[in-house]
N, C-alpha and C. Protein backbone atom coordinates (compact mmCIF):
# COMPACT_ATOMS: atom_id res chain seq x y z
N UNK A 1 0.85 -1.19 0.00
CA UNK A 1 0.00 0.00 0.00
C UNK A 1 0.88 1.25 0.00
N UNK A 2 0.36 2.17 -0.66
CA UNK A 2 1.64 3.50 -1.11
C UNK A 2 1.45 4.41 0.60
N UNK A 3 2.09 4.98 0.34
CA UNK A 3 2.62 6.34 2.41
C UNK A 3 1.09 6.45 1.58
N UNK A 4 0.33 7.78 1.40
CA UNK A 4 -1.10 8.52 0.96
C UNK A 4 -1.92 7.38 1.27
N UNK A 5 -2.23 6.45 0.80
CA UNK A 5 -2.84 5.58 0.80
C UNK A 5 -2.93 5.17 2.05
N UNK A 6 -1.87 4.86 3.07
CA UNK A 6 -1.74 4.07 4.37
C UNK A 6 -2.01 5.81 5.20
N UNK A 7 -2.02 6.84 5.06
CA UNK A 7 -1.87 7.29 5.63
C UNK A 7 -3.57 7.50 5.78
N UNK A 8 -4.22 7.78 5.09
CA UNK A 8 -5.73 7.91 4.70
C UNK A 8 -6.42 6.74 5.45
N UNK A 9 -5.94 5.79 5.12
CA UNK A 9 -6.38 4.50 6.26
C UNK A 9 -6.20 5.11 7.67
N UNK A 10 -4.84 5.31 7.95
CA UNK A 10 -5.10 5.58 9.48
C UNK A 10 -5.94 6.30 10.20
N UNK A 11 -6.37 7.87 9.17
CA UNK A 11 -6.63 8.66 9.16
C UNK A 11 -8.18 8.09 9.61
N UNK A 12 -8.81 7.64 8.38
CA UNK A 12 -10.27 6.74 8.54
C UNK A 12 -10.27 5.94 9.79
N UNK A 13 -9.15 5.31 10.14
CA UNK A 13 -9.59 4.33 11.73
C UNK A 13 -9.75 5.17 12.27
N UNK A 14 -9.37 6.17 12.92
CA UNK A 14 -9.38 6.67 13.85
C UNK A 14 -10.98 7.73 13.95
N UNK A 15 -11.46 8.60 12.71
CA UNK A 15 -12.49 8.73 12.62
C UNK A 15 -13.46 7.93 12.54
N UNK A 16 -13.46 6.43 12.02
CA UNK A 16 -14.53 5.86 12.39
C UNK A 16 -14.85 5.24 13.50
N UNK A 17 -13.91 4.66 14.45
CA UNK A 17 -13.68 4.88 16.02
C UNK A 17 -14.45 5.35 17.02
N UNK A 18 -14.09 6.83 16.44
CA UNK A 18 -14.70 8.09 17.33
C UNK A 18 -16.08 8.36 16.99
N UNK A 19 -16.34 8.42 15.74
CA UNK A 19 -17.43 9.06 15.01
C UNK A 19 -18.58 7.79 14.81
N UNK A 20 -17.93 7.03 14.16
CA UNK A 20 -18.77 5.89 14.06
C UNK A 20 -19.15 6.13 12.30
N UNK A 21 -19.80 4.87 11.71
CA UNK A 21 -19.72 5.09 9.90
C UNK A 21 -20.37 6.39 9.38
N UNK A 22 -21.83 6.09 9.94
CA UNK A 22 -22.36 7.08 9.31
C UNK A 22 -22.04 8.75 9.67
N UNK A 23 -21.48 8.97 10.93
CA UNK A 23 -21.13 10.51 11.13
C UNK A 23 -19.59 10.83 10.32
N UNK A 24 -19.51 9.98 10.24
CA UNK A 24 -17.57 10.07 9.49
C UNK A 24 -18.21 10.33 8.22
N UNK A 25 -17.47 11.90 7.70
CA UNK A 25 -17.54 12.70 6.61
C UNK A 25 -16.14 12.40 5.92
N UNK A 26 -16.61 11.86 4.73
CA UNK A 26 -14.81 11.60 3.42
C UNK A 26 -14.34 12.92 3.61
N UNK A 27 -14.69 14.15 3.72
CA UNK A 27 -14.02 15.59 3.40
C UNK A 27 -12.90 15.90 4.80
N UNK A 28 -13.84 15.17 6.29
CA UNK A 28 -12.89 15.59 7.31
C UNK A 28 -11.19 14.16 7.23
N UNK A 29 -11.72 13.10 6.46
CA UNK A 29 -10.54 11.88 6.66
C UNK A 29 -9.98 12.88 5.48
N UNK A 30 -10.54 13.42 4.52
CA UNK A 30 -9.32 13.69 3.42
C UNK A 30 -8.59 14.83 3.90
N UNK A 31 -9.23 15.75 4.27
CA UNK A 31 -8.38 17.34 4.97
C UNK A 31 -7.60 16.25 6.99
N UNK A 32 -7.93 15.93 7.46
CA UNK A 32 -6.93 15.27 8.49
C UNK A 32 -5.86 14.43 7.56
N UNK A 33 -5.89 14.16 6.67
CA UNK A 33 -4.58 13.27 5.92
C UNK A 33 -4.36 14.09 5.09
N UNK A 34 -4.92 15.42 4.95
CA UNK A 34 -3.42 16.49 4.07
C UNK A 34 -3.38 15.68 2.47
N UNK A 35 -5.03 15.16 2.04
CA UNK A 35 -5.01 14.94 0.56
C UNK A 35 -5.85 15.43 0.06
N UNK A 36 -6.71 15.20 -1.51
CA UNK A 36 -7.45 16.18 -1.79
C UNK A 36 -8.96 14.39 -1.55
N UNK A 37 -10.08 14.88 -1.60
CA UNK A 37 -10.96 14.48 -1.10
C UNK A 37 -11.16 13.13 -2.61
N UNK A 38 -10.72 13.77 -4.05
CA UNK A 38 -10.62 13.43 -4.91
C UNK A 38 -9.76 11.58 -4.93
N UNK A 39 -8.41 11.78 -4.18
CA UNK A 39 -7.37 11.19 -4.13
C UNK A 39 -7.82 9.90 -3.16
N UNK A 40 -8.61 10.14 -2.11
CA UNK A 40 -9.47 9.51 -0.97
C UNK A 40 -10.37 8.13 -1.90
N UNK A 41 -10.68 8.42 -2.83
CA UNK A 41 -11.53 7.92 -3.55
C UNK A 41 -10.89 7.41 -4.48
N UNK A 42 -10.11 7.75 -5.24
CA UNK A 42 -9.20 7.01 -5.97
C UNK A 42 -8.58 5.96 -5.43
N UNK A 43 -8.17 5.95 -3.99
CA UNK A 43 -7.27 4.68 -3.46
C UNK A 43 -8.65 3.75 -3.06
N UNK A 44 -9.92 4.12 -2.49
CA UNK A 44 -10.57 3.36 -1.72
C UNK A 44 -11.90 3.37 -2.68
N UNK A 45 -12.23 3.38 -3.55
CA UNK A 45 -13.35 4.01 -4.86
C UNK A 45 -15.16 4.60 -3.49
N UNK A 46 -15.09 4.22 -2.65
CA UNK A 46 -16.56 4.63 -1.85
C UNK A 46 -16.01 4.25 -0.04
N UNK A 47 -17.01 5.29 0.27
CA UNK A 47 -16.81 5.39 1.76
C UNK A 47 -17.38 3.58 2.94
N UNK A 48 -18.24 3.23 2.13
CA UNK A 48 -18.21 1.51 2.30
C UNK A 48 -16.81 0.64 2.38
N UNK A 49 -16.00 1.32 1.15
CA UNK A 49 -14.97 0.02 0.42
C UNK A 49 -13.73 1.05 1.79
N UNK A 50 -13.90 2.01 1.92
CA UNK A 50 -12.78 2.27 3.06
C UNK A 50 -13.22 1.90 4.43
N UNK A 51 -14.47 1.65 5.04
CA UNK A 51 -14.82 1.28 5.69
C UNK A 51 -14.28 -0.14 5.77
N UNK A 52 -14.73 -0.85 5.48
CA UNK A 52 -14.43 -2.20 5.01
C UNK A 52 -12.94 -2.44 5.42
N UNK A 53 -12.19 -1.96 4.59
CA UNK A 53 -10.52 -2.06 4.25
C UNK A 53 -10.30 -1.74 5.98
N UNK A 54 -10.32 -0.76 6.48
CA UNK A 54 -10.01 -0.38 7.96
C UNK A 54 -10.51 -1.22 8.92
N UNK A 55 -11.50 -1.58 8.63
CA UNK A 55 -12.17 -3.24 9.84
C UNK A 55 -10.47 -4.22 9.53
N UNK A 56 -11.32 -4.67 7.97
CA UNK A 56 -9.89 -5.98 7.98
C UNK A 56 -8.58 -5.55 8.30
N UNK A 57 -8.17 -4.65 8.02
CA UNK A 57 -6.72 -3.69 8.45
C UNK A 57 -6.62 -4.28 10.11
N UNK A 58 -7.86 -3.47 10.55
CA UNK A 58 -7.46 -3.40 11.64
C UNK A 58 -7.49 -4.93 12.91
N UNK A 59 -8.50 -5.94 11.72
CA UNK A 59 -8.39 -6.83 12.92
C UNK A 59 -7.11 -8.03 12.87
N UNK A 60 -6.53 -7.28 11.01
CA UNK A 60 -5.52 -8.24 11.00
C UNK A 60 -4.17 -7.49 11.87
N UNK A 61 -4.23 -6.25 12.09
CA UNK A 61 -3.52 -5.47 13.06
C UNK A 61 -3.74 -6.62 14.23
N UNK A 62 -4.45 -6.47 14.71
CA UNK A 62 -4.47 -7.00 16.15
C UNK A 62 -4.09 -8.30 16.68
N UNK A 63 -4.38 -9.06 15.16
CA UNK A 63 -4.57 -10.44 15.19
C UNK A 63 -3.22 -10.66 15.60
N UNK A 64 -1.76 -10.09 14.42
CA UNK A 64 -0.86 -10.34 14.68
C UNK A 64 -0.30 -9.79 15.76
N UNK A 65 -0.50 -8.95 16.67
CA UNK A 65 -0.14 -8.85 18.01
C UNK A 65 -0.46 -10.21 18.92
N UNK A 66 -1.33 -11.18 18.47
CA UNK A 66 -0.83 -12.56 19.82
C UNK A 66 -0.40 -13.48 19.27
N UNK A 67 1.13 -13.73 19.79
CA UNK A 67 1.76 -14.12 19.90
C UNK A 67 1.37 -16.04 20.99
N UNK A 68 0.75 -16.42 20.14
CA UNK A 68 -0.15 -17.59 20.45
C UNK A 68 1.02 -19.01 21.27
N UNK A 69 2.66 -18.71 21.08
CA UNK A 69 3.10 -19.92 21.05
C UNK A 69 3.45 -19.25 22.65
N UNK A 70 3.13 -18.21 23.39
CA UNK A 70 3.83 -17.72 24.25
C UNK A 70 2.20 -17.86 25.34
N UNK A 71 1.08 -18.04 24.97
CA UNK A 71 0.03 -18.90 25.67
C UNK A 71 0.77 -19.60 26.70
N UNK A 72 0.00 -19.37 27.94
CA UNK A 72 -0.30 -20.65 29.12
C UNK A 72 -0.91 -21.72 28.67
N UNK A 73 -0.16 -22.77 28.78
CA UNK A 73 -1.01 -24.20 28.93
C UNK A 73 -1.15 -25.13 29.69
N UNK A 74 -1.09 -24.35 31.08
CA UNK A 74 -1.31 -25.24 32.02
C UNK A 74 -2.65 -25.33 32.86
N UNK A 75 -3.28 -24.15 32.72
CA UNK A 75 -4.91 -24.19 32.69
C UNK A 75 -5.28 -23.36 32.30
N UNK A 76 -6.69 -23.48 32.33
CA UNK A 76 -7.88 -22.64 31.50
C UNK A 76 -7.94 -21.36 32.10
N UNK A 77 -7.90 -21.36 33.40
CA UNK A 77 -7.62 -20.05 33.99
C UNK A 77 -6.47 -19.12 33.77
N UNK A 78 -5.85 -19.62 33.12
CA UNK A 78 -4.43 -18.69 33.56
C UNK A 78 -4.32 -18.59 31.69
N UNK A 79 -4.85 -18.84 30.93
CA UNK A 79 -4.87 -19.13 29.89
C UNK A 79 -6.10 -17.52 28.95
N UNK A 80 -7.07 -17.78 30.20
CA UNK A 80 -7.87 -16.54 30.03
C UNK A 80 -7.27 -15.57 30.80
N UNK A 81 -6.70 -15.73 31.90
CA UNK A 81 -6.26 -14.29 32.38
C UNK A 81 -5.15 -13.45 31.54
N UNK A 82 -4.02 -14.44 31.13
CA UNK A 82 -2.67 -14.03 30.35
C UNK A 82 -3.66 -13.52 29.26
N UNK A 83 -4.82 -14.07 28.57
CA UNK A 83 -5.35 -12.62 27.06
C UNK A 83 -6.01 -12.32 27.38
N UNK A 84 -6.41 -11.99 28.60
CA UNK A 84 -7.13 -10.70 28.79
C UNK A 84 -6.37 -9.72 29.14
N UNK A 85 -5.01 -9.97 29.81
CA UNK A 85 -4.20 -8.91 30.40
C UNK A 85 -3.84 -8.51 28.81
N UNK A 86 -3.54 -9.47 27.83
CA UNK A 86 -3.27 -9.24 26.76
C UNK A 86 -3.80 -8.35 25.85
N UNK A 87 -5.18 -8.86 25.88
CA UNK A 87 -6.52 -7.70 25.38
C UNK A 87 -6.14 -6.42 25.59
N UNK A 88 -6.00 -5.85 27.15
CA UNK A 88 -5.75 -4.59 27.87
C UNK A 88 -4.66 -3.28 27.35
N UNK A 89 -3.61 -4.66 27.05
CA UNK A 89 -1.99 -3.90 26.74
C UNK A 89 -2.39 -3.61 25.44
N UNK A 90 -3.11 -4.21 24.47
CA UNK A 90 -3.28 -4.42 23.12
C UNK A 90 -3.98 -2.96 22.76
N UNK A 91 -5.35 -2.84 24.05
CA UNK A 91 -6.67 -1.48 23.50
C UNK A 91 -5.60 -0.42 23.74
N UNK A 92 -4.26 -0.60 24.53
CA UNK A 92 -3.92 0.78 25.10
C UNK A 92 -2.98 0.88 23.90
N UNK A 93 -2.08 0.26 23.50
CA UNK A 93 -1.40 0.44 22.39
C UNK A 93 -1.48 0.50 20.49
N UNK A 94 -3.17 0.23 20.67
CA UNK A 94 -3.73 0.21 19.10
C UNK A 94 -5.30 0.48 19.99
N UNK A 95 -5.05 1.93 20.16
CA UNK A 95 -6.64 2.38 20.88
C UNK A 95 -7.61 2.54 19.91
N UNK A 96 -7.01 3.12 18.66
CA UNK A 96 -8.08 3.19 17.62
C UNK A 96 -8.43 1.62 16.73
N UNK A 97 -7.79 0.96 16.94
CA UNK A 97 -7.77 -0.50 16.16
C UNK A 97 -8.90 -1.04 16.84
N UNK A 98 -8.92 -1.15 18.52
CA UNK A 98 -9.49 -1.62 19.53
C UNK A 98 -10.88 -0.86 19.01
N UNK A 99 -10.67 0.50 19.55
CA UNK A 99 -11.88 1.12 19.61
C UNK A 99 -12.80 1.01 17.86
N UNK A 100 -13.15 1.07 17.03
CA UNK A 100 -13.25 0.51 15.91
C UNK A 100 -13.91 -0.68 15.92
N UNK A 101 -13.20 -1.47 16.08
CA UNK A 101 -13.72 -2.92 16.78
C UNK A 101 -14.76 -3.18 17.51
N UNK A 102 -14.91 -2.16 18.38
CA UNK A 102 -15.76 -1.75 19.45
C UNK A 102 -17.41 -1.35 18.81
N UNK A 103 -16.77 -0.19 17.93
CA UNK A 103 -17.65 0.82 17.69
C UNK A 103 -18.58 -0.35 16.45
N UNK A 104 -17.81 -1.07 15.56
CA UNK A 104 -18.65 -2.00 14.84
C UNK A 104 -20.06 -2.95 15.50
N UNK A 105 -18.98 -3.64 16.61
CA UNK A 105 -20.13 -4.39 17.50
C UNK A 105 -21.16 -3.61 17.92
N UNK A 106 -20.96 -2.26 18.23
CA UNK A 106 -22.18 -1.35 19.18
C UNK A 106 -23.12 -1.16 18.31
N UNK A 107 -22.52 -0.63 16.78
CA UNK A 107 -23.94 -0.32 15.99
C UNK A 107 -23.58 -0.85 14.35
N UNK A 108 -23.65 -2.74 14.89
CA UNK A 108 -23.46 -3.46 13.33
C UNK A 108 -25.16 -2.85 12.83
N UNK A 109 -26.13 -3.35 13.59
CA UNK A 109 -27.55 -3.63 13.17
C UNK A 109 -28.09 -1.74 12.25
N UNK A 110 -26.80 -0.77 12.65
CA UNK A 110 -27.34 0.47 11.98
C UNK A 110 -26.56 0.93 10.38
N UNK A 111 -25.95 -0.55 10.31
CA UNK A 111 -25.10 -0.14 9.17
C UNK A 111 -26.01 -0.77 8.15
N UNK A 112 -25.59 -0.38 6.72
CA UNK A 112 -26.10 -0.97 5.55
C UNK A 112 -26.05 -2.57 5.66
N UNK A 113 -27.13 -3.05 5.08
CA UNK A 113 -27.36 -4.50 5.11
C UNK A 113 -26.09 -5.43 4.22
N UNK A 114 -25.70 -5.13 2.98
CA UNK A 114 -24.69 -5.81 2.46
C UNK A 114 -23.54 -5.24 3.44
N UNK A 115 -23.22 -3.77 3.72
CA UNK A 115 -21.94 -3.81 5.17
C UNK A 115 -21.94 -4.86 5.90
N UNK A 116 -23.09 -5.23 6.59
CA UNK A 116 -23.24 -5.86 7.73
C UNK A 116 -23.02 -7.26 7.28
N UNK A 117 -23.41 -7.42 6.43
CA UNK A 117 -23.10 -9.02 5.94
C UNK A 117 -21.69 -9.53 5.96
N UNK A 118 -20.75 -8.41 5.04
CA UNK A 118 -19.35 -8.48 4.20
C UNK A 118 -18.52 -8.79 5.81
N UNK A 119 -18.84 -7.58 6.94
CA UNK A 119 -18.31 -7.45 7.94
C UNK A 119 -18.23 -8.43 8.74
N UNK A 120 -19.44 -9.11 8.79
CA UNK A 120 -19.76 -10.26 9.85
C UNK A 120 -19.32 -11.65 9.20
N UNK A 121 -19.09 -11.84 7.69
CA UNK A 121 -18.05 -12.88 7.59
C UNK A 121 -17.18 -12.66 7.37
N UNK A 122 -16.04 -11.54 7.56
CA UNK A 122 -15.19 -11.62 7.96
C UNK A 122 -14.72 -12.20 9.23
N UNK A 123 -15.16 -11.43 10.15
CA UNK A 123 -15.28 -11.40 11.65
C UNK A 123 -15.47 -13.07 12.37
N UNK A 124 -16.69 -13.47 11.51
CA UNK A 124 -16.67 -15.34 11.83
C UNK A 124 -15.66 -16.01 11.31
N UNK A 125 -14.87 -15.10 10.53
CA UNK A 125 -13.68 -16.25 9.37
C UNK A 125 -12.52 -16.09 10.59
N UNK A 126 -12.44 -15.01 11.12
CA UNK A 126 -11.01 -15.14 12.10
C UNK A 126 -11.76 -15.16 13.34
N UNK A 127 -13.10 -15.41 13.95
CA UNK A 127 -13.59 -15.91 14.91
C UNK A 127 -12.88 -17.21 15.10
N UNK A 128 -13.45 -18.35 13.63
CA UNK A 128 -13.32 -19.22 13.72
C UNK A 128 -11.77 -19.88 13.96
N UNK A 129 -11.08 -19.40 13.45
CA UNK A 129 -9.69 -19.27 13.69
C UNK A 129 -8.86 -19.00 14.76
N UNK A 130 -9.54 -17.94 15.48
CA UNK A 130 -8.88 -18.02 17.10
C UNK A 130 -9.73 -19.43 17.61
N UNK A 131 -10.70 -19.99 17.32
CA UNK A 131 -11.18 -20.96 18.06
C UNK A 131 -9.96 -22.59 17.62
N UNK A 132 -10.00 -22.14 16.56
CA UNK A 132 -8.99 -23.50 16.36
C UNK A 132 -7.45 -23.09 17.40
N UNK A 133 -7.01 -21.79 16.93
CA UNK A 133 -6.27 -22.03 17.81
C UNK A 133 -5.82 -22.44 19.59
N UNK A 134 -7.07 -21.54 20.27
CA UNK A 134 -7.93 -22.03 21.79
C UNK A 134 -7.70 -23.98 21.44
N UNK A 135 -8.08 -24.02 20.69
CA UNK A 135 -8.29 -25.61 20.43
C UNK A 135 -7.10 -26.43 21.03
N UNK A 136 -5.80 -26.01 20.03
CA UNK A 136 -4.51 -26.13 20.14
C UNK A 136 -3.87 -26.01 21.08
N UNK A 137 -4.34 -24.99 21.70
CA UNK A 137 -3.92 -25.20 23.26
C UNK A 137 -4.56 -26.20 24.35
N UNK A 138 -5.44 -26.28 24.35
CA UNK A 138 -6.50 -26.64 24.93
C UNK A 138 -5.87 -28.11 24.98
N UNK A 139 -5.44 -28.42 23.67
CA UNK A 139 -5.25 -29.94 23.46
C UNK A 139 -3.45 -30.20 24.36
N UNK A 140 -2.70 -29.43 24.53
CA UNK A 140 -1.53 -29.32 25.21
C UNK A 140 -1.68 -29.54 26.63
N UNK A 141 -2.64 -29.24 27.35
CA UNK A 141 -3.44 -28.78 28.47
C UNK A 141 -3.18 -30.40 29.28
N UNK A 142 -3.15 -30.63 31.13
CA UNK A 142 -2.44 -31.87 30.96
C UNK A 142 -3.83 -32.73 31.22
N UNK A 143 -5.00 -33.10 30.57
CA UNK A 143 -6.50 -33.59 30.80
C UNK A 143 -6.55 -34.56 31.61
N UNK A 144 -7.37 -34.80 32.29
CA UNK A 144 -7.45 -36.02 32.94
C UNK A 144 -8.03 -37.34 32.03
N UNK A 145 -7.51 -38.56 32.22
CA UNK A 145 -7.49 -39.74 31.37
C UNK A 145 -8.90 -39.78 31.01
N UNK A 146 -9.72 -40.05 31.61
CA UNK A 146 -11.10 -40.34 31.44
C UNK A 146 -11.74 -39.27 30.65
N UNK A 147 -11.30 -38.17 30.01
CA UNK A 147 -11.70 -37.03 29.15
C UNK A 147 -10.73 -37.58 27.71
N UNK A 148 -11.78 -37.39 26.82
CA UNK A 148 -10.77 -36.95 25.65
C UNK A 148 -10.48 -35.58 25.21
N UNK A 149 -9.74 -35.48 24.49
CA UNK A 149 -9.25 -33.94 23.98
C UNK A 149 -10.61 -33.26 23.56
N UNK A 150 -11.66 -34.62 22.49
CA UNK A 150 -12.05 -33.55 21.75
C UNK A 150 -13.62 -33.06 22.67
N UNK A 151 -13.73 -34.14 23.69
CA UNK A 151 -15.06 -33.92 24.76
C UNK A 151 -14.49 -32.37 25.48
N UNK A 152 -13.40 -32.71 25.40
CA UNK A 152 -12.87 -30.68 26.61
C UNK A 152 -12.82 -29.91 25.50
N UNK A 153 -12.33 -29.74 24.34
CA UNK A 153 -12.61 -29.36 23.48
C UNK A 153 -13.57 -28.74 23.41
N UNK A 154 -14.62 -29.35 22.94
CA UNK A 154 -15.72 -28.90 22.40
C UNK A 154 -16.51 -28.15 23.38
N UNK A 155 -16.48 -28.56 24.96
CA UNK A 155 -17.28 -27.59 25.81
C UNK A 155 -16.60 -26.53 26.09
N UNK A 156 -15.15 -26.44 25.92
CA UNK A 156 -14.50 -24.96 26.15
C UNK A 156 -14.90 -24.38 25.26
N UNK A 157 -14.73 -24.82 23.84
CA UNK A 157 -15.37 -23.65 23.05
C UNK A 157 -16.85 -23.31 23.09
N UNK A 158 -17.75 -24.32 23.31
CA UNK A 158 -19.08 -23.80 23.83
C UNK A 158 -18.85 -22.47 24.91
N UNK A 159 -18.16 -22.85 26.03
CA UNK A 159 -17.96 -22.19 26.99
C UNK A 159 -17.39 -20.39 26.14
N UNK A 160 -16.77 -20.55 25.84
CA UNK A 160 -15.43 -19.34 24.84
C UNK A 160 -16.53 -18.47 24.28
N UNK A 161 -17.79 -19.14 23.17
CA UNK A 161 -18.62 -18.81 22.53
C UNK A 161 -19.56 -18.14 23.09
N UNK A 162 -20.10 -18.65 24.25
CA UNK A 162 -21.30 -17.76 24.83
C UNK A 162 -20.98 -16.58 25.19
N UNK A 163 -19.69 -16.95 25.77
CA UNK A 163 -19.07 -15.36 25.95
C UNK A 163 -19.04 -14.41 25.39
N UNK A 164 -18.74 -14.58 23.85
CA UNK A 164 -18.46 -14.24 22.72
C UNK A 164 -20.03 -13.07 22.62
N UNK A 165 -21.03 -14.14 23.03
CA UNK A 165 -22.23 -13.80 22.46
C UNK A 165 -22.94 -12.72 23.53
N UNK A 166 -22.15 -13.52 24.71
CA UNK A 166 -22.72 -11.67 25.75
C UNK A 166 -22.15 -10.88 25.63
N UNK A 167 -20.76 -10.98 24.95
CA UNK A 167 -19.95 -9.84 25.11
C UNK A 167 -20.52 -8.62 23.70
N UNK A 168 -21.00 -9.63 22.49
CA UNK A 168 -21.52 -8.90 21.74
C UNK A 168 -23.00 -8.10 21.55
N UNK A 169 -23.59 -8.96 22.62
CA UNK A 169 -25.19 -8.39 22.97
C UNK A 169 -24.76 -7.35 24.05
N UNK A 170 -23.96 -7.29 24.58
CA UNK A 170 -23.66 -5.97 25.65
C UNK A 170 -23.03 -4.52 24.65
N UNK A 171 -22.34 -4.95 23.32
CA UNK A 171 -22.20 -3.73 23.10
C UNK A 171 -22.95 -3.60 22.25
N UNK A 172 -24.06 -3.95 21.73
CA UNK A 172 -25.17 -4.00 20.71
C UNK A 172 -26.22 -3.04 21.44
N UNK A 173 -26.53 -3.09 22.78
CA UNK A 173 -27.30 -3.10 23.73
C UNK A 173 -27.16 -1.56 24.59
N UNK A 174 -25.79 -1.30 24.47
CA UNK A 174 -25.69 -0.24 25.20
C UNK A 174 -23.64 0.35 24.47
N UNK A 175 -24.00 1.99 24.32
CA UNK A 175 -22.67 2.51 24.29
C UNK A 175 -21.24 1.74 25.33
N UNK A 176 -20.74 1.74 24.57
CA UNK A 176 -19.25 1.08 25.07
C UNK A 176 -17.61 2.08 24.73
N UNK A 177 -17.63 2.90 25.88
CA UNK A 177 -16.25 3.85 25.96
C UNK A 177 -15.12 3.22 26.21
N UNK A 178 -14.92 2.16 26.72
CA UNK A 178 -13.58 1.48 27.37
C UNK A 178 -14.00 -0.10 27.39
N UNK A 179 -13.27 -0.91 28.01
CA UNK A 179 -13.12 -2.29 27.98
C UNK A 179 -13.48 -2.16 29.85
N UNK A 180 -13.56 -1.36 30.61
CA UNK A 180 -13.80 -1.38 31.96
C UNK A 180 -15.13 -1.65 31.94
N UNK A 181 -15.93 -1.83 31.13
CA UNK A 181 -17.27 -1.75 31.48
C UNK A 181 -17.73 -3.30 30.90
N UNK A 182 -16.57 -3.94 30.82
CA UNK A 182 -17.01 -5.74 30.80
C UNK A 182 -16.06 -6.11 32.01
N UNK A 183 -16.05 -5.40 32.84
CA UNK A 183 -15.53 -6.38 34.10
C UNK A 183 -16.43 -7.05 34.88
N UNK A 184 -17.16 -7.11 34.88
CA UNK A 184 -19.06 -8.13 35.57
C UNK A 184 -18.58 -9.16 34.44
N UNK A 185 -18.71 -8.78 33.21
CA UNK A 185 -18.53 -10.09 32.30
C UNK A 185 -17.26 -11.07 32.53
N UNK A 186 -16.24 -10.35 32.88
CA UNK A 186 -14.37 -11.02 32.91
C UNK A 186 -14.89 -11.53 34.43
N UNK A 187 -15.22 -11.07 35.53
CA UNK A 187 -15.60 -11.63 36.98
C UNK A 187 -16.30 -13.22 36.83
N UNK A 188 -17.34 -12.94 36.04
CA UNK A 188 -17.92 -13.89 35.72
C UNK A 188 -17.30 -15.16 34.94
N UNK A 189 -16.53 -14.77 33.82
CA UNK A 189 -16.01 -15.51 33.18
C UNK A 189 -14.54 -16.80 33.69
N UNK A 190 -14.29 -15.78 34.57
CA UNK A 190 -13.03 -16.32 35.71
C UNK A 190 -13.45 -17.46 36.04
N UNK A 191 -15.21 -17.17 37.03
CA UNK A 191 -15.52 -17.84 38.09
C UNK A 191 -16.04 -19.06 37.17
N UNK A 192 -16.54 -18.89 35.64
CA UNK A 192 -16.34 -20.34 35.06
C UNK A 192 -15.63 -21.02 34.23
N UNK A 193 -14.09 -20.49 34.50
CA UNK A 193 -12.87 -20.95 34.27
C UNK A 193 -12.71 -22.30 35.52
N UNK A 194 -12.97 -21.31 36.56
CA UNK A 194 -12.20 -22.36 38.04
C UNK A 194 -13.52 -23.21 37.59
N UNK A 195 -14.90 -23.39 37.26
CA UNK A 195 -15.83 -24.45 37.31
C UNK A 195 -15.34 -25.20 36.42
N UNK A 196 -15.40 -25.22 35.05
CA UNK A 196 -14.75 -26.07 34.17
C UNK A 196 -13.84 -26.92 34.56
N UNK A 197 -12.18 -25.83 34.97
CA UNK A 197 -11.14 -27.13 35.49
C UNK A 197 -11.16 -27.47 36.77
N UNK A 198 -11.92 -27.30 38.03
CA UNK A 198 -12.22 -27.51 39.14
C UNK A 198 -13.25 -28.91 39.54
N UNK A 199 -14.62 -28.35 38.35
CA UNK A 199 -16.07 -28.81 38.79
C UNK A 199 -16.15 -28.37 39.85
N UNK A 200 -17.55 -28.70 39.77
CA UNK A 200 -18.87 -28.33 41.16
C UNK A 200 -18.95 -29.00 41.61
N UNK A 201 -19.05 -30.53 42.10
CA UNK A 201 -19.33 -31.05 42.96
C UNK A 201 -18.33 -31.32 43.97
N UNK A 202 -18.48 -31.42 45.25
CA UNK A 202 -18.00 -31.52 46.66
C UNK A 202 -17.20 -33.19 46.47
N UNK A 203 -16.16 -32.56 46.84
CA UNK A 203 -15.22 -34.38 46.76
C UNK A 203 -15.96 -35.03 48.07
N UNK A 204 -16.43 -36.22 48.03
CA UNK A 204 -16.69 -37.08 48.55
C UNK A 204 -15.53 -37.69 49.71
N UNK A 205 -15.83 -37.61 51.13
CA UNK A 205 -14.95 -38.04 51.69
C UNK A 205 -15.02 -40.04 51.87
């Protein structure tokens, strides 16, 4: 991608971030990137197709920030705590990548219907992909004999998924300024980390 070109991208994350799709004006990303409004359009042909480009930009930004072989695998707990601390370091150092991210989930249902489509399989294509990788670990993990890989398997990612799904009905549901305002959700999520590799029932004396 040419400097103008990458620079116009950045320019767009960060206004659509803040602003969100529909308040983000092409005239303020082209005058904040010091091009002509003309040139904006030439690299990206419509305010959709730059939209677009800055999601995938940005979640393949992020993606390659984890560093997956450097994962805990010695439990499920410590496995979610190390990426969530991860998550944290990540929103503070790619705030507009994060926030973006954010701002999609809060108001997918107000964007154009083919947007919303293009966006959301993306989003399931590297969903699905951190799940294989969770997998990979998961399978390193030291199980107890009477479990197979793919029985823990499959309920962690059940488990991984629902999460997935409150975490996205919470910012669907209500404005989202920071990542502090899913700590009820991370509290929660902890306490069925220790259930999973713990269980509930009382050891039998």
């Amino acid at each position: 991608m040419e400097e103008k070109a990458e620079k116009i991208l950045k320019v767009a994350t960060q206004e659509f971030a803040t602003s969100g799709y529909h308040r983000t004006k092409m005239e303020t990303i082209a005058e904040k990137a010091e091009v002509s409004k003309g040139l904006v359009f030439h690299y990206f042909k419509s305010k959709k197709k730059l939209y677009t480009t800055a999601i995938t930009v940005a979640i393949e930004t992020l993606q390659a920030l984890f560093d997956y072989d450097k994962f805990p695998k010695d439990s499920l707990l410590s496995l979610f705590e190390y990426s969530l601390a991860l998550k944290f370091s990540i929103a503070k150092s790619h705030e507009f990548e994060m926030g973006l991210m954010i701002e999609v989930y809060s108001h997918l249902e107000t964007l154009p219907p083919d947007l919303q489509k293009d966006i959301m399989a993306y989003i399931e294509d590297t969903t699905q992909t951190s799940y294989r990788i969770i997998a990979s670990i998961i399978r390193q993990m030291p199980i107890k004999e009477e479990f197979t890989e793919e029985e823990v398997v499959k309920l962690v990612l059940m488990v991984f998924n629902q999460i997935e799904l409150e975490a996205k009905a919470k910012m669907q549901h209500e404005p989202i300024s920071d990542l502090s305002q899913f700590d009820e959700l991370i509290k929660e999520t902890s306490q069925q980390m220790k259930i999973l590799e713990q269980g509930f029932l009382k050891k039998s004396n």
